[in-house]
Protein backbone atom coordinates (compact mmCIF):
# COMPACT_ATOMS: atom_id res chain seq x y z
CA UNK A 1 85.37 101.17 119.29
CA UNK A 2 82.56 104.10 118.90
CA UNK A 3 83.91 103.74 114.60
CA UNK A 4 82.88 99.88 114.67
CA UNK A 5 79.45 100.62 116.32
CA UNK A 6 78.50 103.30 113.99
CA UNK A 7 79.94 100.75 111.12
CA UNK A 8 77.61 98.07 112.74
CA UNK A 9 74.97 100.50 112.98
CA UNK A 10 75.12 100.91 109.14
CA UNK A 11 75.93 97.55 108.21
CA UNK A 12 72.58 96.34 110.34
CA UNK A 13 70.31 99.03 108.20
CA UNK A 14 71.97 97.69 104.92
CA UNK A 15 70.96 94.39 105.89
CA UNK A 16 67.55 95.06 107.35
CA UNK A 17 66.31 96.96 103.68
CA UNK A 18 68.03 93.80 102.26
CA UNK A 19 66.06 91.15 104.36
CA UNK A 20 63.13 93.24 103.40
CA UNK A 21 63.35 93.17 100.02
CA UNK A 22 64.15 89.41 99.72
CA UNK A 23 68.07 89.98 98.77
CA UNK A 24 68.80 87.82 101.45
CA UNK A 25 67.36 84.53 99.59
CA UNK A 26 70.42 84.62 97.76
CA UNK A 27 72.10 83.58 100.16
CA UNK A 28 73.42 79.44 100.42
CA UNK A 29 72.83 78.63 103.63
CA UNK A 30 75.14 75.56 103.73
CA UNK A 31 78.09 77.64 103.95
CA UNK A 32 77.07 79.51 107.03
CA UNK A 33 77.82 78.34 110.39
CA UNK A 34 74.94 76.96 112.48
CA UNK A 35 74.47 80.46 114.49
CA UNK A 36 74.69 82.52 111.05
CA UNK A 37 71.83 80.00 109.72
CA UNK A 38 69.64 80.90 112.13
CA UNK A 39 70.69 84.22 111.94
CA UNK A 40 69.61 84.63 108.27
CA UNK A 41 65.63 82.37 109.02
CA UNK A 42 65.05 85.24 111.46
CA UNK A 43 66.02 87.86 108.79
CA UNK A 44 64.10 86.58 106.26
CA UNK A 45 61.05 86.48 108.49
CA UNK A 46 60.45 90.32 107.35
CA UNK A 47 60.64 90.03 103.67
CA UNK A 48 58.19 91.24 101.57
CA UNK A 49 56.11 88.95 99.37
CA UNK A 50 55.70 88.46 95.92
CA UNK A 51 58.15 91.11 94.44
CA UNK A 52 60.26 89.09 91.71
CA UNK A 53 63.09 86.60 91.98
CA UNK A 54 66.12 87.23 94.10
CA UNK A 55 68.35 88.77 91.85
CA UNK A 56 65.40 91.15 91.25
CA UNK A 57 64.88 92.15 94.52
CA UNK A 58 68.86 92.73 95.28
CA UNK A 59 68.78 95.23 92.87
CA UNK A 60 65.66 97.20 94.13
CA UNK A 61 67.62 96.80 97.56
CA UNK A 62 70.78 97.94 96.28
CA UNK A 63 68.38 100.89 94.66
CA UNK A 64 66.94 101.93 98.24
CA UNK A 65 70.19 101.35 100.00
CA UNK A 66 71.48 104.89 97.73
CA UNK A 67 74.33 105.63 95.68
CA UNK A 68 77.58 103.84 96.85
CA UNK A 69 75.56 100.49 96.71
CA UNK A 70 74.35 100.57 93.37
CA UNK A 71 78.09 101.45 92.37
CA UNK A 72 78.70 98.55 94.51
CA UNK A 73 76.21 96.01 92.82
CA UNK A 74 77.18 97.51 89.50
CA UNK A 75 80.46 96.47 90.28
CA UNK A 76 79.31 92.83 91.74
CA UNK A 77 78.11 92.51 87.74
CA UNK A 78 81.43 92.96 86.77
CA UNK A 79 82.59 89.95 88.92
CA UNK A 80 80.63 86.61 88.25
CA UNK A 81 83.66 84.80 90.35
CA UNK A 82 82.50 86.30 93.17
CA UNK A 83 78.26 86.04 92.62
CA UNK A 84 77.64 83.66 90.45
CA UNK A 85 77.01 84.26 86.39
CA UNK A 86 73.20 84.46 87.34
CA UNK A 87 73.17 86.84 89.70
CA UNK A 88 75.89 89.20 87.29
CA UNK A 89 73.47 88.83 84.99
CA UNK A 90 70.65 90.20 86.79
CA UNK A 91 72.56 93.19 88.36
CA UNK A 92 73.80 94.52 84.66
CA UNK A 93 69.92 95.71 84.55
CA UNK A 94 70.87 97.99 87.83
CA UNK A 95 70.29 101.23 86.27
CA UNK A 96 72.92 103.49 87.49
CA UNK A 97 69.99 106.41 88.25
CA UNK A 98 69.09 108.89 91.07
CA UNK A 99 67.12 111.49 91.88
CA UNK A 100 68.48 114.78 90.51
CA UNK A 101 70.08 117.31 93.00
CA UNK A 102 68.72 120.62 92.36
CA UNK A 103 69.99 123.19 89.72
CA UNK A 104 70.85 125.77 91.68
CA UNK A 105 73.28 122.90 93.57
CA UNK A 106 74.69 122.62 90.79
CA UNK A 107 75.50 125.67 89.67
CA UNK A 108 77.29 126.35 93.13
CA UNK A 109 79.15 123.64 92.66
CA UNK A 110 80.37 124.70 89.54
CA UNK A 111 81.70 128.03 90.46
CA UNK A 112 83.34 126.37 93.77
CA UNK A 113 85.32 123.79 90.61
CA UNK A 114 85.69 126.70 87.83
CA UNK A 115 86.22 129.88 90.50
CA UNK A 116 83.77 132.28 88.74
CA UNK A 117 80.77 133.03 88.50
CA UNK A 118 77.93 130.67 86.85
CA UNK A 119 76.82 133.70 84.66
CA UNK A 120 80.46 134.50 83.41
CA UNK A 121 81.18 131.04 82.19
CA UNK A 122 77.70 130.16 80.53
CA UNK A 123 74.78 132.24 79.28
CA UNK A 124 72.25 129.22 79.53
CA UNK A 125 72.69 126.42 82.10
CA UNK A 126 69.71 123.98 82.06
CA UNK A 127 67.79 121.84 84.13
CA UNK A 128 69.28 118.39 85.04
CA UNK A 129 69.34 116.17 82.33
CA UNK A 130 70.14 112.98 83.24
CA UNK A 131 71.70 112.45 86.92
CA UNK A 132 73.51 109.35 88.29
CA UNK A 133 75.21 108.20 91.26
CA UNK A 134 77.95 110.28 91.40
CA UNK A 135 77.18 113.22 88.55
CA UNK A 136 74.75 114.72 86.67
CA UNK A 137 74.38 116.59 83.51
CA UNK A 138 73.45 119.96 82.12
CA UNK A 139 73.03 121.24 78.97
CA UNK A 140 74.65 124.86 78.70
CA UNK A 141 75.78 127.43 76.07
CA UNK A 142 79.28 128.96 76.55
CA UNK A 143 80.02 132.83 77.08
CA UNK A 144 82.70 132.06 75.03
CA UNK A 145 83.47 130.08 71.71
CA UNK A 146 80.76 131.62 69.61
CA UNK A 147 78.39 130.60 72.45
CA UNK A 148 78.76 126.72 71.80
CA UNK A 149 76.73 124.31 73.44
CA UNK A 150 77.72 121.58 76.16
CA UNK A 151 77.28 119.29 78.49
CA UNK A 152 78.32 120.48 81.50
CA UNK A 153 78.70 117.17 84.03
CA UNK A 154 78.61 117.82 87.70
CA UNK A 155 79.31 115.63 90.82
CA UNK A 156 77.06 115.26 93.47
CA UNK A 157 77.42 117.44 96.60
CA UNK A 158 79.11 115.72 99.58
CA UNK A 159 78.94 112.29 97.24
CA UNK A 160 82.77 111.49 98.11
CA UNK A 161 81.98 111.62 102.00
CA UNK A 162 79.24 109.26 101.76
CA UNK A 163 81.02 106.71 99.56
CA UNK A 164 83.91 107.47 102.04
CA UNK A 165 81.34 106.33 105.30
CA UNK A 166 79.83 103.47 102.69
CA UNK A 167 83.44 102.11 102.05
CA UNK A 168 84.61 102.02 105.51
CA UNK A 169 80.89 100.24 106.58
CA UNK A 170 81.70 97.87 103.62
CA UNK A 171 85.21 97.14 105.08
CA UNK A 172 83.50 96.32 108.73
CA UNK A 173 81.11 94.09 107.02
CA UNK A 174 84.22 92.29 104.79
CA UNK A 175 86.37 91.82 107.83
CA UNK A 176 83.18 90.58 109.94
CA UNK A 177 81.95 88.32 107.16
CA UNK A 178 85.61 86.67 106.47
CA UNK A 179 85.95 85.92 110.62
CA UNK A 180 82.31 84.70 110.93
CA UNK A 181 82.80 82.38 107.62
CA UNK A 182 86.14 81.16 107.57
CA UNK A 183 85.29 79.29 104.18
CA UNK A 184 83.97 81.91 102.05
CA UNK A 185 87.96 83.68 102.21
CA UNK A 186 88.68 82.79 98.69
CA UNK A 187 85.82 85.06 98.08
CA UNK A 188 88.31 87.67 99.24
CA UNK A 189 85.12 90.20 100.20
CA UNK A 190 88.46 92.51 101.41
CA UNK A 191 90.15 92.90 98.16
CA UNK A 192 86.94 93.36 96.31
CA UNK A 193 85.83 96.67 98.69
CA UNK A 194 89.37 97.67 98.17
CA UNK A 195 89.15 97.25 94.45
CA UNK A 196 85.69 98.97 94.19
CA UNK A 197 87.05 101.60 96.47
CA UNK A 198 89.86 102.42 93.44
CA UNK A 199 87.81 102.28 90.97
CA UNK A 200 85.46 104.74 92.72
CA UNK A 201 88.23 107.07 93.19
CA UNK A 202 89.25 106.78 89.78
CA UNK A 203 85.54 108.10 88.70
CA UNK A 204 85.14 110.74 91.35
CA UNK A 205 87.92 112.56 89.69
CA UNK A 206 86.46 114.64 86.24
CA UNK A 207 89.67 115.06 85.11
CA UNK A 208 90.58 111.17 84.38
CA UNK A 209 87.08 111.24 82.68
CA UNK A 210 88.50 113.83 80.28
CA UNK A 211 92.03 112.51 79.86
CA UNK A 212 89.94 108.77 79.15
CA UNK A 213 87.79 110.89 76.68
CA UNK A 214 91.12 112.35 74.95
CA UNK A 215 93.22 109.26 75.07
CA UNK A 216 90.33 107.45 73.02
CA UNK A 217 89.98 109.95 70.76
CA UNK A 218 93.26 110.07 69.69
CA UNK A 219 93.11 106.22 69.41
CA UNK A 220 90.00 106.19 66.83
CA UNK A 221 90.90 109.68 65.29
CA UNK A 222 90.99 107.69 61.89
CA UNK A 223 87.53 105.29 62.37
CA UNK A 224 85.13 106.71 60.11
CA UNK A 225 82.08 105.33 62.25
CA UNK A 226 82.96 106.40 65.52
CA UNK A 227 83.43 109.41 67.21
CA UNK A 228 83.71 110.57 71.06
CA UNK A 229 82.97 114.37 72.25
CA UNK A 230 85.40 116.83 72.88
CA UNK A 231 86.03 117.88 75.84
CA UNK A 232 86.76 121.61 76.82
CA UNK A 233 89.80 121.40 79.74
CA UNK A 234 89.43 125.08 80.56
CA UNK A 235 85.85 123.71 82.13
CA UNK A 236 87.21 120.74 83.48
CA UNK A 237 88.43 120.40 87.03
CA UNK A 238 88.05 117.33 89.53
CA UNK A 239 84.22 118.31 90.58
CA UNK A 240 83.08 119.65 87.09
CA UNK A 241 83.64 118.11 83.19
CA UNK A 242 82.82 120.17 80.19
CA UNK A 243 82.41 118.49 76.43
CA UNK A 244 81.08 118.91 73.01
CA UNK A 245 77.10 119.09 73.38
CA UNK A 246 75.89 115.40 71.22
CA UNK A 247 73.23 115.84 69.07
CA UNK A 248 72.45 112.76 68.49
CA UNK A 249 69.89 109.59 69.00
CA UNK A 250 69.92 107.02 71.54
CA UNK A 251 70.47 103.16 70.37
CA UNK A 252 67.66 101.68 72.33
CA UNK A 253 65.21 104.57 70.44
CA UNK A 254 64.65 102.23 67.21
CA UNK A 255 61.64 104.54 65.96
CA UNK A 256 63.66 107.41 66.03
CA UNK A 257 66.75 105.26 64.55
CA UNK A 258 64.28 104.08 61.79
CA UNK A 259 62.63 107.47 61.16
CA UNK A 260 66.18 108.97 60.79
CA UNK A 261 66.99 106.67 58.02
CA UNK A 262 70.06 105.06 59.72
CA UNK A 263 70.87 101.19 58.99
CA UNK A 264 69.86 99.23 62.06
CA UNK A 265 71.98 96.26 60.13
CA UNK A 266 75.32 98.33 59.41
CA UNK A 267 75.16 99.99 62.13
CA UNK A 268 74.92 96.63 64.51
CA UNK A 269 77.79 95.58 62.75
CA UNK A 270 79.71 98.99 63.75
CA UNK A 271 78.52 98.67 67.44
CA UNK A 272 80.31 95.03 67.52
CA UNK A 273 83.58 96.22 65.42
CA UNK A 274 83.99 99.12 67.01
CA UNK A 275 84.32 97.45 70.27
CA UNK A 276 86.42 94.63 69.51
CA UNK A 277 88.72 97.65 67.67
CA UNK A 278 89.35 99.61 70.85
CA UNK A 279 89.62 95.97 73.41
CA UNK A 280 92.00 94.33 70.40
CA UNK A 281 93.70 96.97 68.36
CA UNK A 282 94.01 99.89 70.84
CA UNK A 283 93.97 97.83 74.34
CA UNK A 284 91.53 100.52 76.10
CA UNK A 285 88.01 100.52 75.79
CA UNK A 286 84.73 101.76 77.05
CA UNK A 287 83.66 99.60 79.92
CA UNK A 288 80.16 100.78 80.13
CA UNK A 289 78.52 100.86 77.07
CA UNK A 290 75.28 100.28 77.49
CA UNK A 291 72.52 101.86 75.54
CA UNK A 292 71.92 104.85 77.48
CA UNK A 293 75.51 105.52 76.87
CA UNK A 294 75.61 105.34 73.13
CA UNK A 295 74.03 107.52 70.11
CA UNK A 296 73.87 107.66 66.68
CA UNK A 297 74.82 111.09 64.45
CA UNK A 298 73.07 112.63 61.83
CA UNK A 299 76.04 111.31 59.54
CA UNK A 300 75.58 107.20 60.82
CA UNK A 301 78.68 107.31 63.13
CA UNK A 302 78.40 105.87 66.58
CA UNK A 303 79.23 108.40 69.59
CA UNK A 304 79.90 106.98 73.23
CA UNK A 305 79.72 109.37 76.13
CA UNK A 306 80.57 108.86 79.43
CA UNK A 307 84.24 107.75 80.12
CA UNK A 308 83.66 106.98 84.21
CA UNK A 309 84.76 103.14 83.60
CA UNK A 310 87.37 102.24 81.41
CA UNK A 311 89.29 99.00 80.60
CA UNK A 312 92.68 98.22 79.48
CA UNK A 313 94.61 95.64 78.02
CA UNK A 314 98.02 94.96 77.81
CA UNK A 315 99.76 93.40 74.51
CA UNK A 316 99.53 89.37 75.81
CA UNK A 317 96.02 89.70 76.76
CA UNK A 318 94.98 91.61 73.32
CA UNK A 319 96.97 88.32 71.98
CA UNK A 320 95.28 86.09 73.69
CA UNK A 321 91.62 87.37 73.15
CA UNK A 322 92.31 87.84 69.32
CA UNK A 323 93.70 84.27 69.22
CA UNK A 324 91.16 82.60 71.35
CA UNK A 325 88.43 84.53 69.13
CA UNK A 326 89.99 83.21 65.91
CA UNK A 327 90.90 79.90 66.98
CA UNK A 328 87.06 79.24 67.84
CA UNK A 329 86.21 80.64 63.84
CA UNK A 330 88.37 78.26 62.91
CA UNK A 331 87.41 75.37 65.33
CA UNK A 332 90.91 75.07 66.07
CA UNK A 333 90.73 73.80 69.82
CA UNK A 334 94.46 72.98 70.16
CA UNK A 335 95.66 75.98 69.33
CA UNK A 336 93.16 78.07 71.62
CA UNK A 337 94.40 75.78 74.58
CA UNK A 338 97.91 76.20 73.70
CA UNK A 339 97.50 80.09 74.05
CA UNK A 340 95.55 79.72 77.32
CA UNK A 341 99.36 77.53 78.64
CA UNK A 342 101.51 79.96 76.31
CA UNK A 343 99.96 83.24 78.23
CA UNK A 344 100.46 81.36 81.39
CA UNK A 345 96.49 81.66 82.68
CA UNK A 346 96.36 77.55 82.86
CA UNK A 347 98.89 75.84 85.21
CA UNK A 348 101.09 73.80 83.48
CA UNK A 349 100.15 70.58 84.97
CA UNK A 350 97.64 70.43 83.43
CA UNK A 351 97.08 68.80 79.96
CA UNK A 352 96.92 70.82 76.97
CA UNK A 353 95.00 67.93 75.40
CA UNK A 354 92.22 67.68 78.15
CA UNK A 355 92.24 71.62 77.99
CA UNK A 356 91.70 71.54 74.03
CA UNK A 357 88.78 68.72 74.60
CA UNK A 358 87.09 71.03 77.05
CA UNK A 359 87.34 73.67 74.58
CA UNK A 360 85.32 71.57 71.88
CA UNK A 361 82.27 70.66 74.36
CA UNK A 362 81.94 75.26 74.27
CA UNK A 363 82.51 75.46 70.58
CA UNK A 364 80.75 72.27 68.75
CA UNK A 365 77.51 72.87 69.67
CA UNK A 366 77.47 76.25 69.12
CA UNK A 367 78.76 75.29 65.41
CA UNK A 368 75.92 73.36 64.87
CA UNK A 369 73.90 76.44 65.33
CA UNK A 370 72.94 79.08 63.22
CA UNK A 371 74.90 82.17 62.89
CA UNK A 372 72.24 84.35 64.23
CA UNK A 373 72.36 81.82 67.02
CA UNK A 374 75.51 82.25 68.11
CA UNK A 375 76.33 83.74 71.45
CA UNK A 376 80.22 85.69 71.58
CA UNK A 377 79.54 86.77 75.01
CA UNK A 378 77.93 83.57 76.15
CA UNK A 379 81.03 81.95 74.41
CA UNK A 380 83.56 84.23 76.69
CA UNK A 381 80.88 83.07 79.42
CA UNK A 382 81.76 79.34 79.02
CA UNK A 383 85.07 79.66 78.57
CA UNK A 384 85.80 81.35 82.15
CA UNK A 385 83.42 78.40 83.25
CA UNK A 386 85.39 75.79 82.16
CA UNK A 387 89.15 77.69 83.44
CA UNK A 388 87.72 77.38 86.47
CA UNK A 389 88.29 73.42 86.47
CA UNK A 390 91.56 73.52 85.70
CA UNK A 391 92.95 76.59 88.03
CA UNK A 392 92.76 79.62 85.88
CA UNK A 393 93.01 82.46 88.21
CA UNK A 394 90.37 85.47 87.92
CA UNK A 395 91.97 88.03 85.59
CA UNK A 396 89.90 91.03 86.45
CA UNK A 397 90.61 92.95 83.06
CA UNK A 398 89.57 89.86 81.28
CA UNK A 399 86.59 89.79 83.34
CA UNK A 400 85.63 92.98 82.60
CA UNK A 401 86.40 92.55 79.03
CA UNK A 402 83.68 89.35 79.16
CA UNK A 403 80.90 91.50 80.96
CA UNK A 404 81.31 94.31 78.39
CA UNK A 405 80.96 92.03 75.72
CA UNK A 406 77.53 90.61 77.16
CA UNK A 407 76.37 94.38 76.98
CA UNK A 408 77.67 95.20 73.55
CA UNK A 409 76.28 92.01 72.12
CA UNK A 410 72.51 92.76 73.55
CA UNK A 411 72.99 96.42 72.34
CA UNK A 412 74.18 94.97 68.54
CA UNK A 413 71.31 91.91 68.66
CA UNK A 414 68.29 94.84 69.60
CA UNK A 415 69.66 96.52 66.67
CA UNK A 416 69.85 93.63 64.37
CA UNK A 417 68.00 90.55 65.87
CA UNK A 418 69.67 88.21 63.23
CA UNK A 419 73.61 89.61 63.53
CA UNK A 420 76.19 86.79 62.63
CA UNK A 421 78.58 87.73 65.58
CA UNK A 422 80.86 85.31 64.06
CA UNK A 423 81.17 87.38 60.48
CA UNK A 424 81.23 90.51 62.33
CA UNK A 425 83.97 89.93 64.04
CA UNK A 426 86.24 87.97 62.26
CA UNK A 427 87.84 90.60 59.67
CA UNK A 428 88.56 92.88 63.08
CA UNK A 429 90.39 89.80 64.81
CA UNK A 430 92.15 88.63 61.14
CA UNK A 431 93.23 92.11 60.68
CA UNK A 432 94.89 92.75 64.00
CA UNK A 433 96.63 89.07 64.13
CA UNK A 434 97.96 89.28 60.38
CA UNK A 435 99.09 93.16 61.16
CA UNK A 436 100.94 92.56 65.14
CA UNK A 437 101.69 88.59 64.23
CA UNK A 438 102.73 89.04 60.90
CA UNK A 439 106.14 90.67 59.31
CA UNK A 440 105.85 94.28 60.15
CA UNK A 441 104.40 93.48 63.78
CA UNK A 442 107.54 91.12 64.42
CA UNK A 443 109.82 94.53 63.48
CA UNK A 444 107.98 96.75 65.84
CA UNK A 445 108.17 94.25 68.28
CA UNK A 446 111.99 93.42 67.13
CA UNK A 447 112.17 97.61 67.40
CA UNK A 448 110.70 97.33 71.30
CA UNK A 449 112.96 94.40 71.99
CA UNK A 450 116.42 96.46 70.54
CA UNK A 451 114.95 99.90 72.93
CA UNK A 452 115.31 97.68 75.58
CA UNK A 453 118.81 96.17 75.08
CA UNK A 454 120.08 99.25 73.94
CA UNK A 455 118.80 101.12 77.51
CA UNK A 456 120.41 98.04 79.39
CA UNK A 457 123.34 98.38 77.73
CA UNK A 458 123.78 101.98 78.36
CA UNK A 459 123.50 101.07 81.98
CA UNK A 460 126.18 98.45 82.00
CA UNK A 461 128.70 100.62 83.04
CA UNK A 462 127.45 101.83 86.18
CA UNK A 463 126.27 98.62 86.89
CA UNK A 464 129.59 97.42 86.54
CA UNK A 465 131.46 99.94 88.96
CA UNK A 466 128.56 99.24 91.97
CA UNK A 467 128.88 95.17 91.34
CA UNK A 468 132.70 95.72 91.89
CA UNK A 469 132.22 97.92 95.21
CA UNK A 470 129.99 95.10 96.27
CA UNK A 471 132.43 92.38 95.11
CA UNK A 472 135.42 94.29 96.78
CA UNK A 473 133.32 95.01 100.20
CA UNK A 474 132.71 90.75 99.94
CA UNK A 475 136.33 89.77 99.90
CA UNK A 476 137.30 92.25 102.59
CA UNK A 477 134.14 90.33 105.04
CA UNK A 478 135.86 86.84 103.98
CA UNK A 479 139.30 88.10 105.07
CA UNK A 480 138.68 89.82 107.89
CA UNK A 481 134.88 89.37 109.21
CA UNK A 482 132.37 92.31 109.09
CA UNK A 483 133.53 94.92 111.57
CA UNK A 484 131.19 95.33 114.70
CA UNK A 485 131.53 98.90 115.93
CA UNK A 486 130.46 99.89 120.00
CA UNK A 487 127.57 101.53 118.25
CA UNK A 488 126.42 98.86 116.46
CA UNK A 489 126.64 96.46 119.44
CA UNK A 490 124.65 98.60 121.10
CA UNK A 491 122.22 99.28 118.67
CA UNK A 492 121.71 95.84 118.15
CA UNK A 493 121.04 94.78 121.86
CA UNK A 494 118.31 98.17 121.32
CA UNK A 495 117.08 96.38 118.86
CA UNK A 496 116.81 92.65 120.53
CA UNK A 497 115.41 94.28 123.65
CA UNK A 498 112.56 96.22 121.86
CA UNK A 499 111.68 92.79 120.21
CA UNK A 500 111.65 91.37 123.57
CA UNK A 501 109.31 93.63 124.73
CA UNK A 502 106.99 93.42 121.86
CA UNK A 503 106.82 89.48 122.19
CA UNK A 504 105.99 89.61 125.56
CA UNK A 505 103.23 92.54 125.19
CA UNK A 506 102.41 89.86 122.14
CA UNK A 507 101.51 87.14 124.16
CA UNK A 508 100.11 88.96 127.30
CA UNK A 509 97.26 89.99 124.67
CA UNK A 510 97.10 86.55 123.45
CA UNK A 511 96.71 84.94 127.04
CA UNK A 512 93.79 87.68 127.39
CA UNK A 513 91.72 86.99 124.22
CA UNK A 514 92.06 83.14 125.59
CA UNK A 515 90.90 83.85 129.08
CA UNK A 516 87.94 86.02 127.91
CA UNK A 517 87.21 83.28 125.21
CA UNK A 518 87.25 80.63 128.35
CA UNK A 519 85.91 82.53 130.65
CA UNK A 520 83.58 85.41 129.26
């Protein structure tokens, strides 16, 4: 009881620097009950004037609310199902920045992680350099390795217990909202605190930053235009992460990019093929890739940093993207629909020729376009748009695959203002269909296929032996009945009685929410 007041305690702050920032007109009323209506009039009595749209002002809201919420609304970006595309729109410009904690913080924090001393590990250790929600990063020289420089990221002092009182206010809210507005349950507000609450777990952890880091490394070790930093596991442990210092320019710097000599065209080109490489070919990719988040070398290669949100994609769905992607090239509506049925995302009630015919009202008219016209994100946009009519349930990598893109693209078009998406990424999409679909994709997969079978069929013969103990316990119950033993007679009346009890406690409880419902 005292948990849910402080929960309602919270919850009623969040919503009173919401209300005043004018989040709250964001809100449909029609799908609030008449008390709720009212509810939200009164609350949006105290809103400021005169400060931007809505979406604007949830994000300034989100901003003054602290940390977990701007995780949250970065998350809410992810998932225009849930807030409409608009509003996901708006909240990808929720800059994922906080006031830096102070240095020497840090540096406790650090020797708590590593177990020695700041001065033994690193003979410089800077000023913050760029801090987040949950980290922040240092420059520093090692004591060791010829004194080589890195980025030393750190997490926030007690960050995990204040998501951790955050989450469980969030859960309040969810379970409050979902009783108070019965309707809005296929919003499923539960599953989506639950799902932000694993991801958040996931990025609170340094060491899954490092092993994301090393997994993609190994998967582009032969790119020649991309590169990721190392990172140094004897300095890694769940509070602290250690890489390769980049020296390097940000994408959204164009002077510098310019005065550098780099290739704003080529290297918009690389930005969109290196993506679709790692989503397509490889099946994990960087999730966040904003500009902050990416730099170019001295030698024209592209370098990503921070590995906190990751997304993966199994075999069908790298199918299905590549397919869908080429089958729009190629204006080939039929086929696209058929892999939407084939993957199993559209029911198969439905028509594959309506399908198809929904698919040419998105890709006609952006064929009549010009190349630089042409939208692959607001294609991916569309498409989820129109699955919506005919059932296709949310697939959250997908999703997160779409919302990516939408970043990627605005990162390639600042770049190169006149990129044909279409050009770009066709040889990356040809390449991987004609190398998995083709001949010597069929034998791996033919390979896969024969692992399988052969592991099955080293397990026939236990398999065998336990189906005949079943088979011979069967026959002995048809000849004879199964055996009831004292115990288990008694066990089972245990067993019938404790039910009894519970039923009755059951409905006690049941007559008392009634009579307080009646009567209170």
């Amino acid at each position: 009881m005292l948990s849910d007041l402080l929960h309602l305690a919270r919850n009623l702050r969040a919503g009173s620097v919401l209300a005043r920032e004018g989040a709250l007109a964001l809100v449909d009323p029609s799908v609030l009950p008449p008390a709720a209506r009212a509810l939200l009039r009164l609350a949006r009595m105290i809103e400021r004037r005169g400060i931007g749209d809505g979406a604007a002002r949830l994000s300034a809201a989100l901003t003054r609310l602290g940390p977990s919420y701007v995780k949250f609304g970065q998350f809410l970006a992810t998932r225009p199902d849930i807030v409409r595309v608009a509003v996901a729109r708006d909240l990808e410009r929720l800059q994922d920045r906080m006031p830096p904690f102070p240095r020497t913080e840090a540096a406790r924090m650090v020797e708590i992680a590593l177990g020695r001393p700041l001065d033994g590990l690193f003979t410089e250790f800077s000023e913050p350099i760029a801090a987040a929600s949950i980290a922040q990063v240092h420059q520093a020289r090692m004591t060791a390795a010829g004194g080589r420089v890195v980025a030393v990221k750190v997490m926030r002092p007690g960050v995990r217990q204040q998501f951790a009182r955050d989450l469980q206010a969030m859960r309040f809210a969810a379970r409050l909202f979902e009783r108070v507005v019965p309707d809005a349950r296929r919003l499923r507000a539960r599953d989506v605190v639950e799902t932000l609450a694993r991801s958040v777990a996931i990025e609170m952890d340094l060491r899954l930053e490092a092993a994301a880091l090393s997994e993609l490394a190994e998967n582009t070790a032969g790119d020649a235009d991309f590169r990721v930093p190392k990172p140094e596991w004897d300095l890694t442990e769940r509070d602290v992460l250690t890489t390769e210092w980049i020296e390097a320019i940000r994408l959204n710097d164009l002077a510098a990019i310019e005065a550098a000599g780099h290739d704003r065209v080529a290297l918009a080109r690389t930005v969109i093929q290196t993506f679709l490489r790692h989503a397509i070919r490889d099946g994990f990719f960087h999730a966040d890739m904003h500009p902050g988040n990416l730099f170019v070398d001295d030698a024209g290669r592209l370098v990503a940093v921070d590995f906190g949100i990751m997304g993966r994609l199994g075999l069908k769905e790298r199918r299905f993207l590549a397919e869908i992607l080429l089958g729009f090239i190629r204006r080939d509506y039929r086929r696209v629909a058929q892999v939407h049925f084939e993957a199993g995302y559209v029911p198969p009630h439905h028509s594959v020729e309506d399908f198809a015919q929904a698919l040419r009202a998105i890709g006609e008219p952006i064929h009549d376009r010009r190349a630089d016209e042409i939208s692959m994100a607001r294609l991916l946009t569309l498409l989820f748009e129109v699955t919506a009519i005919f059932d296709m349930a949310t697939r959250t990598e997908l999703v997160m695959l779409q919302k990516t893109m939408v970043v990627v693209e605005g990162v390639a078009r600042t770049l190169d203002p006149k990129l044909d998406m279409w050009s770009t990424a066709e040889p990356v999409v040809r390449e991987w269909i004609e190398r998995d679909l083709g001949p010597a994709g069929r034998i791996e997969e033919a390979g896969r296929g024969l692992t399988t079978l052969v592991g099955a069929l080293g397990d026939l013969p236990e398999l065998a032996v336990r189906a005949g103990r079943v088979l011979a316990k069967l026959e002995r119950a048809t000849d004879r009945g199964f055996d009831l033993t004292p115990e288990s007679l008694e066990g089972i009346g245990e067993a019938e009685a404790r039910r009894s009890r519970w039923v009755a406690a059951a409905l006690w409880v049941i007559a008392g929410l009634l009579a307080i419902s009646v009567f209170g």
